[in-house]
Protein backbone atom coordinates (compact mmCIF):
# COMPACT_ATOMS: atom_id res chain seq x y z
CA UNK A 1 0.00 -12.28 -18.02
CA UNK A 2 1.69 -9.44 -15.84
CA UNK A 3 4.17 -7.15 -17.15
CA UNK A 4 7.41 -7.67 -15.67
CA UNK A 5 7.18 -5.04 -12.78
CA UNK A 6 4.39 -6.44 -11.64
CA UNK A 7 4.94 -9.83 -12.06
CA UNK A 8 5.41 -9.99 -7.92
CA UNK A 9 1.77 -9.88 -7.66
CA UNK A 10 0.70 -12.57 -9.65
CA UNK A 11 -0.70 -14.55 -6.89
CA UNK A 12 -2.88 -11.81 -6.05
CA UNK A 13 -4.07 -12.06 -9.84
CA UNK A 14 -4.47 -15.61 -9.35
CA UNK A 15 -6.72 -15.35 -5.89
CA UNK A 16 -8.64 -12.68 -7.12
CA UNK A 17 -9.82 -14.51 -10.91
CA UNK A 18 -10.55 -18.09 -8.93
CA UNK A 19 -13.05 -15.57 -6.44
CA UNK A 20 -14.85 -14.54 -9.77
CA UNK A 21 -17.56 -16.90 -11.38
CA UNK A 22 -16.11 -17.24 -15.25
CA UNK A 23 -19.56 -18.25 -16.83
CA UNK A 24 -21.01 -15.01 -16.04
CA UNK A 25 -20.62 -11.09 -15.95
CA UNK A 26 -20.59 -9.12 -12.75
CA UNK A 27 -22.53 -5.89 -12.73
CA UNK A 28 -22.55 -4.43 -9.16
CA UNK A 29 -25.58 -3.12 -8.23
CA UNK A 30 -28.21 -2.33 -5.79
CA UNK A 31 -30.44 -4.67 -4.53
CA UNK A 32 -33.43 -2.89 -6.65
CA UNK A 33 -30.93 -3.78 -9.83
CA UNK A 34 -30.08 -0.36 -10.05
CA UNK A 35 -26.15 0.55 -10.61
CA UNK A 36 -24.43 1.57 -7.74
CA UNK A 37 -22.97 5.16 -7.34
CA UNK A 38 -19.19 5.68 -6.83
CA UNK A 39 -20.27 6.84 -2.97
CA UNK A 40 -22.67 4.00 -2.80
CA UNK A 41 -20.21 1.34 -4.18
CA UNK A 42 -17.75 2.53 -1.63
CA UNK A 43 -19.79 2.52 1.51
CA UNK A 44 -20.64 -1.08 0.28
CA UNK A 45 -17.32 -2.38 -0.23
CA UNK A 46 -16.69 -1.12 3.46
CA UNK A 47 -19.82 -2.51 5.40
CA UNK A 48 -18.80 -6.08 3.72
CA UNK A 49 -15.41 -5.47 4.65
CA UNK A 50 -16.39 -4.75 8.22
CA UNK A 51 -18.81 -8.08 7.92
CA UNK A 52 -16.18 -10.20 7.00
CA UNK A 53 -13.80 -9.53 9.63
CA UNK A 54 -11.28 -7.66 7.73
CA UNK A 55 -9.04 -4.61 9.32
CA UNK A 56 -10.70 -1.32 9.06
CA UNK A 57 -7.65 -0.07 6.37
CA UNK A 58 -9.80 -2.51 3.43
CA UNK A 59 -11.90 0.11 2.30
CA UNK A 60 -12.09 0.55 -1.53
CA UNK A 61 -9.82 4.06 -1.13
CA UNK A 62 -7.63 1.98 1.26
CA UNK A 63 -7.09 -1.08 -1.58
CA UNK A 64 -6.78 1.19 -4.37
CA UNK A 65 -3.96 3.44 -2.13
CA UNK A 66 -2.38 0.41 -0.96
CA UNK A 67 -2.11 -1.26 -4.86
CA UNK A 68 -0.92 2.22 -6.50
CA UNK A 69 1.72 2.34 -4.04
CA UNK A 70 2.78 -1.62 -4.50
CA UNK A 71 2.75 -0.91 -8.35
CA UNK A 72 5.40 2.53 -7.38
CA UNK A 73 7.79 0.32 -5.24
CA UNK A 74 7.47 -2.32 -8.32
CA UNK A 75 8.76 0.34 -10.72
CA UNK A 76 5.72 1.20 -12.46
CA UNK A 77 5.09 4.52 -14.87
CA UNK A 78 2.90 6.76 -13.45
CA UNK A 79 1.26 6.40 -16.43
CA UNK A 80 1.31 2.54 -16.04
CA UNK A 81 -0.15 2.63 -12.38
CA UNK A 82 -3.32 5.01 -13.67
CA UNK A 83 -4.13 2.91 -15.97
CA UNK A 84 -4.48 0.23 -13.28
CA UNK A 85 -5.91 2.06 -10.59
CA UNK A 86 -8.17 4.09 -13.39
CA UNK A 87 -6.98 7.41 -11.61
CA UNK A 88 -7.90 10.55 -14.18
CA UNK A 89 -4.61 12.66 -13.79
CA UNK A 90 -1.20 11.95 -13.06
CA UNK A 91 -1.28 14.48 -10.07
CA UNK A 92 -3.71 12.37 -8.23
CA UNK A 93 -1.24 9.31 -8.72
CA UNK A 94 1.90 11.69 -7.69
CA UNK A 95 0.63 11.05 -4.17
CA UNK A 96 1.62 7.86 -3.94
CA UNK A 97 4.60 7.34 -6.27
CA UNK A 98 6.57 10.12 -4.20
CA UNK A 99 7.99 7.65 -1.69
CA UNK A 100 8.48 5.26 -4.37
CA UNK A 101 10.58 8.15 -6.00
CA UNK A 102 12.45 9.56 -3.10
CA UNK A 103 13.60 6.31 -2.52
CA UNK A 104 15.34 5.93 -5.90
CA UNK A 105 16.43 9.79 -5.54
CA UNK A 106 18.62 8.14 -2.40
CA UNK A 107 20.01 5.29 -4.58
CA UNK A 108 18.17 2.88 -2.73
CA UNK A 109 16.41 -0.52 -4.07
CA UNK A 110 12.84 -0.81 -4.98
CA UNK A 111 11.01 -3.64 -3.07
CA UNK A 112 9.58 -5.62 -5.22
CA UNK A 113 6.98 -6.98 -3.09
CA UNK A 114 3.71 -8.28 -3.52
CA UNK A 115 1.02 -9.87 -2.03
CA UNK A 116 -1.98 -8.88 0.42
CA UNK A 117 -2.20 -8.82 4.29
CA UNK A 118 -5.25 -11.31 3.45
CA UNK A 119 -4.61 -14.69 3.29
CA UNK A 120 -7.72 -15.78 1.72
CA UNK A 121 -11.10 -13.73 0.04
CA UNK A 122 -14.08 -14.76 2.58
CA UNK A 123 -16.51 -16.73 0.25
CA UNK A 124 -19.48 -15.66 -0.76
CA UNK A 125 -22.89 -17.32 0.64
């Protein structure tokens, strides 16, 4: 279960625990069984993005970016949205809550919006 401020991005919850196997644990890893580095696991993420036909903006940085800044507009802590995004230090998670927070500065609402420009994960082969 969500906490409230997130709770607009349940069905993105939902999509992304029916993509994962539930009889099993996922290690990511090279194709020697090795782990994957953080550079590795990111130029990965992209080439399967690029494979499956998704915009050039779904890159690991680009999905982490996009949720810390959906969990801002949603009214998350800072505090809250590191723990999600595992960022170490608040000041790397200032970046994106600024909008969030110059918004609210002008008295306007947050929009609690969730969701993902992708309709549906491509399956695995």
């Amino acid at each position: 279960m969500l906490p409230d401020w997130a709770s607009t991005m349940e069905a993105d919850q939902a999509l992304s625990m029916a993509s994962v196997p539930r009889n099993r644990l996922i290690w990511i890893t090279t194709q020697t069984g090795k782990p994957r580095s953080v550079k590795g696991l990111s130029q990965w993420m992209s080439a399967a993005a690029s494979s499956a036909g998704l915009p050039s903006d779904c890159t690991a940085h680009g999905l982490r970016k996009a949720r810390a800044a959906a969990l801002a507009e949603a009214g998350a802590t800072a505090s809250q949205i590191g723990a999600w995004t595992g960022h170490a230090s608040l000041s790397e998670i200032a970046h994106y809550t600024r909008q969030a927070d110059q918004k609210g500065v002008l008295g306007a609402k947050r929009e609690r919006k969730g969701g993902n420009k992708i309709a549906q994960f491509p399956q695995q082969p």
